[in-house]
PDB file of N, CA and C in Angstrom:
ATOM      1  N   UNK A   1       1.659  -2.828 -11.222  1.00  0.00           N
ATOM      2  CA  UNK A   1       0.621  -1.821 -11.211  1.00  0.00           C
ATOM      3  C   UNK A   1      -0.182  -1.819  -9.909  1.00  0.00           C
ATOM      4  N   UNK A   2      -0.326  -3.131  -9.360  1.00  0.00           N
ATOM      5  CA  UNK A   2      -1.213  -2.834  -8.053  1.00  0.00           C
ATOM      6  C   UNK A   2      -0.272  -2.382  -6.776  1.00  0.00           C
ATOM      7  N   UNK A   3      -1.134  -2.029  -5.750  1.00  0.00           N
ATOM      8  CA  UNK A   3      -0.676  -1.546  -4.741  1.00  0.00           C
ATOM      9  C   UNK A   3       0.630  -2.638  -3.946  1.00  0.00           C
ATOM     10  N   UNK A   4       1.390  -2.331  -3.409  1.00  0.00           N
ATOM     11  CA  UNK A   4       2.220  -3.081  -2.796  1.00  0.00           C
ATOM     12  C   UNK A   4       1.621  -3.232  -1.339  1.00  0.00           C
ATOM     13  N   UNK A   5       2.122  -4.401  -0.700  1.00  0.00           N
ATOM     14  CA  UNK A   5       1.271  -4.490   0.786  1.00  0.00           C
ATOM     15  C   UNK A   5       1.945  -3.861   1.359  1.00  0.00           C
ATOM     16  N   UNK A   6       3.014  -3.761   1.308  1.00  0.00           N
ATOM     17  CA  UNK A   6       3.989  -2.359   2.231  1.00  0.00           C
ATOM     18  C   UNK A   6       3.095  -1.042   1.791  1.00  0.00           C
ATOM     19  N   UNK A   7       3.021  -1.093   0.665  1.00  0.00           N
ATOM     20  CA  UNK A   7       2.180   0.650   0.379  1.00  0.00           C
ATOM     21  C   UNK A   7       1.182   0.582   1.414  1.00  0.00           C
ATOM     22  N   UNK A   8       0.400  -0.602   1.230  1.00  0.00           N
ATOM     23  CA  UNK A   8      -0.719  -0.533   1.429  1.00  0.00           C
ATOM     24  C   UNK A   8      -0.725  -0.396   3.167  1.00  0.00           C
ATOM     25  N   UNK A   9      -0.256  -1.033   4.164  1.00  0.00           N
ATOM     26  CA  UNK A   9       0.071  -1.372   5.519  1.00  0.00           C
ATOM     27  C   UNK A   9       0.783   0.156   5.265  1.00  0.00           C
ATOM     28  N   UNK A  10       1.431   1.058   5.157  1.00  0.00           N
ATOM     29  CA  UNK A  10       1.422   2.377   5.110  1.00  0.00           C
ATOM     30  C   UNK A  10       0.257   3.090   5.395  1.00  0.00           C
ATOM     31  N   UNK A  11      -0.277   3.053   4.401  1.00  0.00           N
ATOM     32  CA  UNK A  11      -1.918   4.268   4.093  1.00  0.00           C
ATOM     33  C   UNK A  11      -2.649   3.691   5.383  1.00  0.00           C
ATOM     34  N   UNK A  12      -3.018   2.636   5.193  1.00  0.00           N
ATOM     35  CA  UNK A  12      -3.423   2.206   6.284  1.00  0.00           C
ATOM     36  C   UNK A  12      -3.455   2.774   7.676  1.00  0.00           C
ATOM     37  N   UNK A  13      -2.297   2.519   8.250  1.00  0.00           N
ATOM     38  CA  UNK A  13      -1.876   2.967   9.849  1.00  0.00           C
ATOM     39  C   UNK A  13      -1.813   4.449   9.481  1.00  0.00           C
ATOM     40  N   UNK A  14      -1.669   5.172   8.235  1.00  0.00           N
ATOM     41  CA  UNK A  14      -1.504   6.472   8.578  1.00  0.00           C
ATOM     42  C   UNK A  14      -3.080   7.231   8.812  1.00  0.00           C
ATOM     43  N   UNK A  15      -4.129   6.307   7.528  1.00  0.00           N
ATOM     44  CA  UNK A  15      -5.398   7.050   7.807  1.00  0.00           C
ATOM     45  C   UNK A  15      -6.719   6.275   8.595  1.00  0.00           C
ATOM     46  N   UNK A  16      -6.342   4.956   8.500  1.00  0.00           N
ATOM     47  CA  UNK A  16      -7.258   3.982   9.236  1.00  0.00           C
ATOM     48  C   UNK A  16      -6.598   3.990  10.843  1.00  0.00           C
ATOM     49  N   UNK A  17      -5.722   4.159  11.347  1.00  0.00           N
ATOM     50  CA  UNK A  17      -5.110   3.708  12.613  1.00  0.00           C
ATOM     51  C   UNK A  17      -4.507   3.154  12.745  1.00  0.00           C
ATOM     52  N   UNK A  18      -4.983   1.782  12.245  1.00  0.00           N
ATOM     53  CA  UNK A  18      -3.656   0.469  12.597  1.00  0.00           C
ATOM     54  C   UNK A  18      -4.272  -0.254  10.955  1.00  0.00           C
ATOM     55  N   UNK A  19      -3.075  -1.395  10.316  1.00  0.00           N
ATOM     56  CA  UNK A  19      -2.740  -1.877   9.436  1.00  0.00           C
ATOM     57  C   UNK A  19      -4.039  -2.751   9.510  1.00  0.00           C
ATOM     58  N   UNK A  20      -4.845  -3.307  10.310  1.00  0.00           N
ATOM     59  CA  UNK A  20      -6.048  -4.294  10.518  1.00  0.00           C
ATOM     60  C   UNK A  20      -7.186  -3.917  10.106  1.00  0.00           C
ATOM     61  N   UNK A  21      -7.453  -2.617  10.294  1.00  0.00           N
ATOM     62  CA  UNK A  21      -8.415  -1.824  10.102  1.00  0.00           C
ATOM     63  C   UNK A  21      -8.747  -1.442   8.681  1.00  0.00           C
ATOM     64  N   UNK A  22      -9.212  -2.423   7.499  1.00  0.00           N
ATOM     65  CA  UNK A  22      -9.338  -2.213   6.256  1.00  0.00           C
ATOM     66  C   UNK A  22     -10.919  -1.716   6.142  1.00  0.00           C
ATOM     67  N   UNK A  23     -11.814  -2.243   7.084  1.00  0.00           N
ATOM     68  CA  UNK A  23     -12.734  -1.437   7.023  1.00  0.00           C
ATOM     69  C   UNK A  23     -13.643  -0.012   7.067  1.00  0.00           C
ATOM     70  N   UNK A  24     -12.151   0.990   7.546  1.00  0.00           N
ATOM     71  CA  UNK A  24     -12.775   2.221   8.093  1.00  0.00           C
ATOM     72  C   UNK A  24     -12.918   2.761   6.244  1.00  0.00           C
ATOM     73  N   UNK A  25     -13.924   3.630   6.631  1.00  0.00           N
ATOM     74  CA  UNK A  25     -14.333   4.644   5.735  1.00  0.00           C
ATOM     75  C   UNK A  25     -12.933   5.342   5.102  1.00  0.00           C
ATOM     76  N   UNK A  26     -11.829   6.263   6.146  1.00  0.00           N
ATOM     77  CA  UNK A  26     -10.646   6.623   5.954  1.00  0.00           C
ATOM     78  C   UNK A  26      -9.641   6.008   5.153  1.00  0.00           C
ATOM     79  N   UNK A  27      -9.599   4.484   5.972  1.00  0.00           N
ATOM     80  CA  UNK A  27      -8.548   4.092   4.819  1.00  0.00           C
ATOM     81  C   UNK A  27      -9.194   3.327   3.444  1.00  0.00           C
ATOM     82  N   UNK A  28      -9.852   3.505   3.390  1.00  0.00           N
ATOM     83  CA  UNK A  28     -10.638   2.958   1.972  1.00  0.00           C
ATOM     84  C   UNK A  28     -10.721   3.802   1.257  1.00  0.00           C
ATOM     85  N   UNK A  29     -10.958   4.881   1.785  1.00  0.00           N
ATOM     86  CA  UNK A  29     -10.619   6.502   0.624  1.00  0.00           C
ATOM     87  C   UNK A  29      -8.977   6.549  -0.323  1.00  0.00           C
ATOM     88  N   UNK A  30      -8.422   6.434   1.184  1.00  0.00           N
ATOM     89  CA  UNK A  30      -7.175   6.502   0.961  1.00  0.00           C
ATOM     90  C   UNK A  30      -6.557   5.902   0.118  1.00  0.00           C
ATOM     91  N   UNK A  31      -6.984   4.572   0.101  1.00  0.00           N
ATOM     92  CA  UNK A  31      -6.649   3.310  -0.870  1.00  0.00           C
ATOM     93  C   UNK A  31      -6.962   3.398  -2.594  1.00  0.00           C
ATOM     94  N   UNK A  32      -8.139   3.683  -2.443  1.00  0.00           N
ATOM     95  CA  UNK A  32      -8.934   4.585  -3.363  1.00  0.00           C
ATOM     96  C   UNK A  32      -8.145   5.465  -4.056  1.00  0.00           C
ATOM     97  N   UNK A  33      -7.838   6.430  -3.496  1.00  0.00           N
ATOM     98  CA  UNK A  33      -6.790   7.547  -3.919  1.00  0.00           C
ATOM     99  C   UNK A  33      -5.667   7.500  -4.949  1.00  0.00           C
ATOM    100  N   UNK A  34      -4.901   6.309  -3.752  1.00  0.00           N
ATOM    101  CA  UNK A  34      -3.603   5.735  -4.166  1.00  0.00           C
ATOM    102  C   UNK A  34      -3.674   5.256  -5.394  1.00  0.00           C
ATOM    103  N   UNK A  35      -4.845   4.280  -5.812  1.00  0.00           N
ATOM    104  CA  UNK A  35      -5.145   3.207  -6.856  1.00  0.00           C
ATOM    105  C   UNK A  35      -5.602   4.247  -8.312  1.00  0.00           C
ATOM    106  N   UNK A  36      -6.559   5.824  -8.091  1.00  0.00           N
ATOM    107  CA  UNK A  36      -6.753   6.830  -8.950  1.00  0.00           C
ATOM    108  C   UNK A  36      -5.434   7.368  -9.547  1.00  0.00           C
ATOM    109  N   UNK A  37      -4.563   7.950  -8.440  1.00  0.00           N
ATOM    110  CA  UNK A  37      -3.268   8.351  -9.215  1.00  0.00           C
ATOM    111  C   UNK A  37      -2.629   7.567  -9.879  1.00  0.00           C
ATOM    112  N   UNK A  38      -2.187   6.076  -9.259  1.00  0.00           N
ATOM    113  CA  UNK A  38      -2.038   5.205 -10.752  1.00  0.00           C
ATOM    114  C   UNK A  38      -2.129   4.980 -11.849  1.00  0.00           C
ATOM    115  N   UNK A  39      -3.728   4.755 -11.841  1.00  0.00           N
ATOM    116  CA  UNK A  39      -4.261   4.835 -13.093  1.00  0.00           C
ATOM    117  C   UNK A  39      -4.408   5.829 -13.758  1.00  0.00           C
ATOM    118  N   UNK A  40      -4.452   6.637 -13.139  1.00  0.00           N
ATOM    119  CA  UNK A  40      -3.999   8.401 -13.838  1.00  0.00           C
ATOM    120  C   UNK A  40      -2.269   8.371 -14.692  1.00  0.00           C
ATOM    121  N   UNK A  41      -1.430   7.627 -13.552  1.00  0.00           N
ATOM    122  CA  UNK A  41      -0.747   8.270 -14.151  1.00  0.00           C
ATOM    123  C   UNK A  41      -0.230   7.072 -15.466  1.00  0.00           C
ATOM    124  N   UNK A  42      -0.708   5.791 -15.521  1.00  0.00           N
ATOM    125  CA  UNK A  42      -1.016   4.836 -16.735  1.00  0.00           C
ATOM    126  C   UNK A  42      -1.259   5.360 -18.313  1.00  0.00           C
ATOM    127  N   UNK A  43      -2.993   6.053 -17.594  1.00  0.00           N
ATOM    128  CA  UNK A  43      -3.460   7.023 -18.511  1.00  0.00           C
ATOM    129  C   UNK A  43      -2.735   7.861 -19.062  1.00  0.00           C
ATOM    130  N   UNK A  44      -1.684   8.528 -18.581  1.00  0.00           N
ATOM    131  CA  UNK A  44      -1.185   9.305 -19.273  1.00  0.00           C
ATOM    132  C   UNK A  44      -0.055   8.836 -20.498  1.00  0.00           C
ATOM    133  N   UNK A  45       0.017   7.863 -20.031  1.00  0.00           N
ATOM    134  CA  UNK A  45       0.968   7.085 -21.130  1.00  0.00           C
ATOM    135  C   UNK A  45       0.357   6.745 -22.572  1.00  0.00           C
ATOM    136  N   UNK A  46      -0.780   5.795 -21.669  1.00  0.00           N
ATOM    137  CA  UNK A  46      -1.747   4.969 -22.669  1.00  0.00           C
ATOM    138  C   UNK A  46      -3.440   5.740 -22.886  1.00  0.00           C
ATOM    139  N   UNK A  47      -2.799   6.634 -23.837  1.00  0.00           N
ATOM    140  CA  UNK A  47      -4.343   7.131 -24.136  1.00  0.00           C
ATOM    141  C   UNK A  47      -5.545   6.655 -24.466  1.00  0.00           C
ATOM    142  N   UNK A  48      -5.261   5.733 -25.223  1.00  0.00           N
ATOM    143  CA  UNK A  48      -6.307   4.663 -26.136  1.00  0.00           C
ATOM    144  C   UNK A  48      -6.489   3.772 -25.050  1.00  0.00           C
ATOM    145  N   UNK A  49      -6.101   3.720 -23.471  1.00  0.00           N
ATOM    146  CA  UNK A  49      -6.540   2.388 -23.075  1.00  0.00           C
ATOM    147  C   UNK A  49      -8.069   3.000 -22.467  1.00  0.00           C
ATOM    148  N   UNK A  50      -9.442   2.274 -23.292  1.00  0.00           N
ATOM    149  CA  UNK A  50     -10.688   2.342 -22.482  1.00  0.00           C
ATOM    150  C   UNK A  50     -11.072   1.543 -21.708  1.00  0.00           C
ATOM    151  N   UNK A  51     -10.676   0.418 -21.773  1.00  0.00           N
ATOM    152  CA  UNK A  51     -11.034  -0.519 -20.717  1.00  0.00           C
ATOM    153  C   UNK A  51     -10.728   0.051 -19.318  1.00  0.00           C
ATOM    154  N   UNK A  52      -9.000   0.341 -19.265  1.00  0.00           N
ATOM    155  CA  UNK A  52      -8.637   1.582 -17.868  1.00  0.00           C
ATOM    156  C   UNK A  52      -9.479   2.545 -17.519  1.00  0.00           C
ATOM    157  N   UNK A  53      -9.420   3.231 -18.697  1.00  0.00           N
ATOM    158  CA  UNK A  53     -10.465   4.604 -18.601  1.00  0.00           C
ATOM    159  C   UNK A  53     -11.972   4.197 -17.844  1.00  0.00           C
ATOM    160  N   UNK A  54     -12.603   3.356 -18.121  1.00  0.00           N
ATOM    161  CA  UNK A  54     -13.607   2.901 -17.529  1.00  0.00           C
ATOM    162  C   UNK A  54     -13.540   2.790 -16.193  1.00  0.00           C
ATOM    163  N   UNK A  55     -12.705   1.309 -16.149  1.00  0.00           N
ATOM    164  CA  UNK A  55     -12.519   1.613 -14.816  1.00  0.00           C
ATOM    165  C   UNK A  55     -11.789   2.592 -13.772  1.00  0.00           C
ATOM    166  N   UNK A  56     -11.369   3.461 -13.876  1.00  0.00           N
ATOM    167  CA  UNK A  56     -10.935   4.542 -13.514  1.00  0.00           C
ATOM    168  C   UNK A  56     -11.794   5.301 -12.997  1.00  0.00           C
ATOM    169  N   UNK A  57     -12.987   5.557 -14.057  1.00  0.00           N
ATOM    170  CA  UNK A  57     -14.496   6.428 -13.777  1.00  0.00           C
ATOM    171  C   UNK A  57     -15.132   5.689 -12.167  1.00  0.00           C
ATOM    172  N   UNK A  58     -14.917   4.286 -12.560  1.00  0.00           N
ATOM    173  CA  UNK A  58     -15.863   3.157 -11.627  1.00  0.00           C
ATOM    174  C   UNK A  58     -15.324   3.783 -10.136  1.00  0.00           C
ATOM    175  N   UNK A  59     -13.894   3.657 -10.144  1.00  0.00           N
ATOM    176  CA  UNK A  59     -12.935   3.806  -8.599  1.00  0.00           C
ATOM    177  C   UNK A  59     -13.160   4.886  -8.441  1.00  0.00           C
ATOM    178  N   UNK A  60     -13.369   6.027  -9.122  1.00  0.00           N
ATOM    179  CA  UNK A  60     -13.807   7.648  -8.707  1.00  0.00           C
ATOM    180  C   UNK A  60     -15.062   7.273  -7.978  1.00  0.00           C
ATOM    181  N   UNK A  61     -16.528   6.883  -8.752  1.00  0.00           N
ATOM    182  CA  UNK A  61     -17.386   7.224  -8.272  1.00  0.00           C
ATOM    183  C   UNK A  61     -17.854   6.552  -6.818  1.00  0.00           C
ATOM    184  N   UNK A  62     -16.835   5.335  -6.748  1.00  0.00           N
ATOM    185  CA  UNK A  62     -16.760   4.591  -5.633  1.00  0.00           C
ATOM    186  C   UNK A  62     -16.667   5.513  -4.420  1.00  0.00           C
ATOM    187  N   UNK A  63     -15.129   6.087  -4.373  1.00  0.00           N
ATOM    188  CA  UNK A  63     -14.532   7.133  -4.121  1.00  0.00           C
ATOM    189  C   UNK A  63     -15.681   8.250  -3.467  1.00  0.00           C
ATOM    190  N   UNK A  64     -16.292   8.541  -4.585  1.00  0.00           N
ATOM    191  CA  UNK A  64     -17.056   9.644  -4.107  1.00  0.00           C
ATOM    192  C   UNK A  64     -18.329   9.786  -3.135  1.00  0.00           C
ATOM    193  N   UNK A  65     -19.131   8.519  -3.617  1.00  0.00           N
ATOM    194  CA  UNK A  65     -19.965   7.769  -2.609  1.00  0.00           C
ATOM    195  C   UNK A  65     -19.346   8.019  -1.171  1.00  0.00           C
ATOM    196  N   UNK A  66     -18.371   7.304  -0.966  1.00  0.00           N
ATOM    197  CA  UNK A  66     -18.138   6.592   0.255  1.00  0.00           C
ATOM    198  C   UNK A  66     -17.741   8.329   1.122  1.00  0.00           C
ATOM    199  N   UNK A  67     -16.919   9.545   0.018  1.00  0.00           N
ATOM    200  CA  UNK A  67     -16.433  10.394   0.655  1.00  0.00           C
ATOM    201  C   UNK A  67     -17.989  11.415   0.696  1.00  0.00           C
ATOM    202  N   UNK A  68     -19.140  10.907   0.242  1.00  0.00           N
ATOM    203  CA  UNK A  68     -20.413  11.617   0.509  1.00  0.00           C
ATOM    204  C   UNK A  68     -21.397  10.954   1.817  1.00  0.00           C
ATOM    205  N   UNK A  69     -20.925   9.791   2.245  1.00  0.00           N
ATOM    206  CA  UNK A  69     -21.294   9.308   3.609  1.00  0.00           C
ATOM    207  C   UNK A  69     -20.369   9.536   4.569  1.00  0.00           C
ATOM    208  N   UNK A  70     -19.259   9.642   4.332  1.00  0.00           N
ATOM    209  CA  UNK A  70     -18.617  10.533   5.365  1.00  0.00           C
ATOM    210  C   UNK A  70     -18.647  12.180   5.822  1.00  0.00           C
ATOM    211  N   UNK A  71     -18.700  12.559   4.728  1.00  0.00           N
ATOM    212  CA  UNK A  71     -19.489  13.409   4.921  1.00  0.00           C
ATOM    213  C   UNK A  71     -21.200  13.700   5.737  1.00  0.00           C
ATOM    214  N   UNK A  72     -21.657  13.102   6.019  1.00  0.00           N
ATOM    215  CA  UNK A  72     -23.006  13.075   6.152  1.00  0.00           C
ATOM    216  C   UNK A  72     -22.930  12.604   7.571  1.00  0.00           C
ATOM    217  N   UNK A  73     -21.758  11.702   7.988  1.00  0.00           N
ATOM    218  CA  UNK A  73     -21.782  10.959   9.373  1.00  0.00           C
ATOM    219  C   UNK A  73     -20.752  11.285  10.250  1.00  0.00           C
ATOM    220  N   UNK A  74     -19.587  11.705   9.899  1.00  0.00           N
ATOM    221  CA  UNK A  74     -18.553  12.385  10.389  1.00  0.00           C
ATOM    222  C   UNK A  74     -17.621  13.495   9.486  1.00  0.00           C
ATOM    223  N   UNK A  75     -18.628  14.948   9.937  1.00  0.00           N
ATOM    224  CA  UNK A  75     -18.061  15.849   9.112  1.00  0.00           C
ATOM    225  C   UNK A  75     -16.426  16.425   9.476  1.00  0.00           C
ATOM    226  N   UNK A  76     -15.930  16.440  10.610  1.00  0.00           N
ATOM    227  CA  UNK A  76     -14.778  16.846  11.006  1.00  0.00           C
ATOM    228  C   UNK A  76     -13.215  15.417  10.306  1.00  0.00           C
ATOM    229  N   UNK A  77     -14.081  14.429  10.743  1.00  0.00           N
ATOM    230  CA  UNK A  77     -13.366  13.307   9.745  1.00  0.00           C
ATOM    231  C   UNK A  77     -13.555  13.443   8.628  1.00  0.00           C
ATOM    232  N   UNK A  78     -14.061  13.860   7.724  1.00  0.00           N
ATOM    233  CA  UNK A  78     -14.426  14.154   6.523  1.00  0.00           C
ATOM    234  C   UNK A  78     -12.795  15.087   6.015  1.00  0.00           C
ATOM    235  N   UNK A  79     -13.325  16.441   6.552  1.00  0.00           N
ATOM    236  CA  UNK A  79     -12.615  17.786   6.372  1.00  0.00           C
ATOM    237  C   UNK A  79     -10.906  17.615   6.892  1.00  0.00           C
ATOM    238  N   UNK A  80     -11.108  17.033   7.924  1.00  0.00           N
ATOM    239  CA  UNK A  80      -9.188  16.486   8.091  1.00  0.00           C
ATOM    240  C   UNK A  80      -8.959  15.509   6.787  1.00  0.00           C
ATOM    241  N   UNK A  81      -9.639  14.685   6.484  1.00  0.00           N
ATOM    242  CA  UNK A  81      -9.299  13.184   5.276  1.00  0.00           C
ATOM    243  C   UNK A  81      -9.032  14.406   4.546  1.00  0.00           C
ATOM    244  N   UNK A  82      -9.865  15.036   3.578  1.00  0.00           N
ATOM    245  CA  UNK A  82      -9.856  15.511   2.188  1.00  0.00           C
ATOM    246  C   UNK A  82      -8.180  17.065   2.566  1.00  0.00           C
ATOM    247  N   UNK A  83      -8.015  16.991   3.989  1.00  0.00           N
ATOM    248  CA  UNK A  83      -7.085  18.039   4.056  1.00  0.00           C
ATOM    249  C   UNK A  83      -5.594  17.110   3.774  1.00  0.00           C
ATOM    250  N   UNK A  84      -5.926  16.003   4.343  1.00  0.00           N
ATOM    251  CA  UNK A  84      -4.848  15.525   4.161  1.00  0.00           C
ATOM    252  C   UNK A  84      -4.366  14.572   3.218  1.00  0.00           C
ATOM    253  N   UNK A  85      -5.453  14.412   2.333  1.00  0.00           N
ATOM    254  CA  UNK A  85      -5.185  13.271   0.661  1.00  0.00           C
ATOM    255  C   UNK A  85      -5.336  14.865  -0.194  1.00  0.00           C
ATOM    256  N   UNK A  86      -5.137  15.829  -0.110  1.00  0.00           N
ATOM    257  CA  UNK A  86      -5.324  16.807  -0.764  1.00  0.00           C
ATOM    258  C   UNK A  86      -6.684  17.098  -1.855  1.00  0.00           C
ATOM    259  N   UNK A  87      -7.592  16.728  -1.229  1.00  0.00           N
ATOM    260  CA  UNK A  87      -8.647  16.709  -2.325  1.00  0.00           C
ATOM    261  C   UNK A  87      -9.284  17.738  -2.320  1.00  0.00           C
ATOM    262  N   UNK A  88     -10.288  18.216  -3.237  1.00  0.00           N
ATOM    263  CA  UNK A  88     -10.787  19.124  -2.869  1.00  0.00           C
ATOM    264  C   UNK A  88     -10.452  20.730  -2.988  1.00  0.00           C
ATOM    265  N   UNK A  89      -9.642  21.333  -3.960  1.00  0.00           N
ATOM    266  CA  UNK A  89      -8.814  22.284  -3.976  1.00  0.00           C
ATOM    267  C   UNK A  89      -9.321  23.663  -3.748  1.00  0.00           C
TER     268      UNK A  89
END
């Protein structure tokens, strides 16, 4: 269920820059992302699981925070991220 470090060293260099860079705003979204559709797609199996469901809510609002200070500090990084994790429809 968790991310693979190959996944992860992926997302990474594609939205942070380089694989080192776990701190940017970008790839932490990204990561974020990856870890929502998961559990989304878990959820869809396991309806009754609330413990998931919970945390699921938790990694969204994480998610959303972090994509509302990017917003606020780099709007053009913002608007490319959400163009290119498809968010935002």
């Amino acid at each position: 269920m968790p991310i693979t470090k190959e996944k992860k060293v992926t997302i990474l260099t594609q939205f942070a820059g380089k694989e080192t860079n776990t701190g940017s705003i970008q790839g932490q979204i990204a990561l974020l992302t990856e870890r929502i559709a998961q559990i989304s797609a878990h959820l869809q199996v396991n309806k009754k699981d609330h413990s998931t469901q919970r945390g699921l809510m938790q990694l969204v609002g994480k998610r959303k925070r972090l994509l509302a200070y990017l917003q606020k500090t780099n709007l053009t990084g913002y608007r490319a991220l959400i163009e290119k994790l498809g968010l935002r429809k």
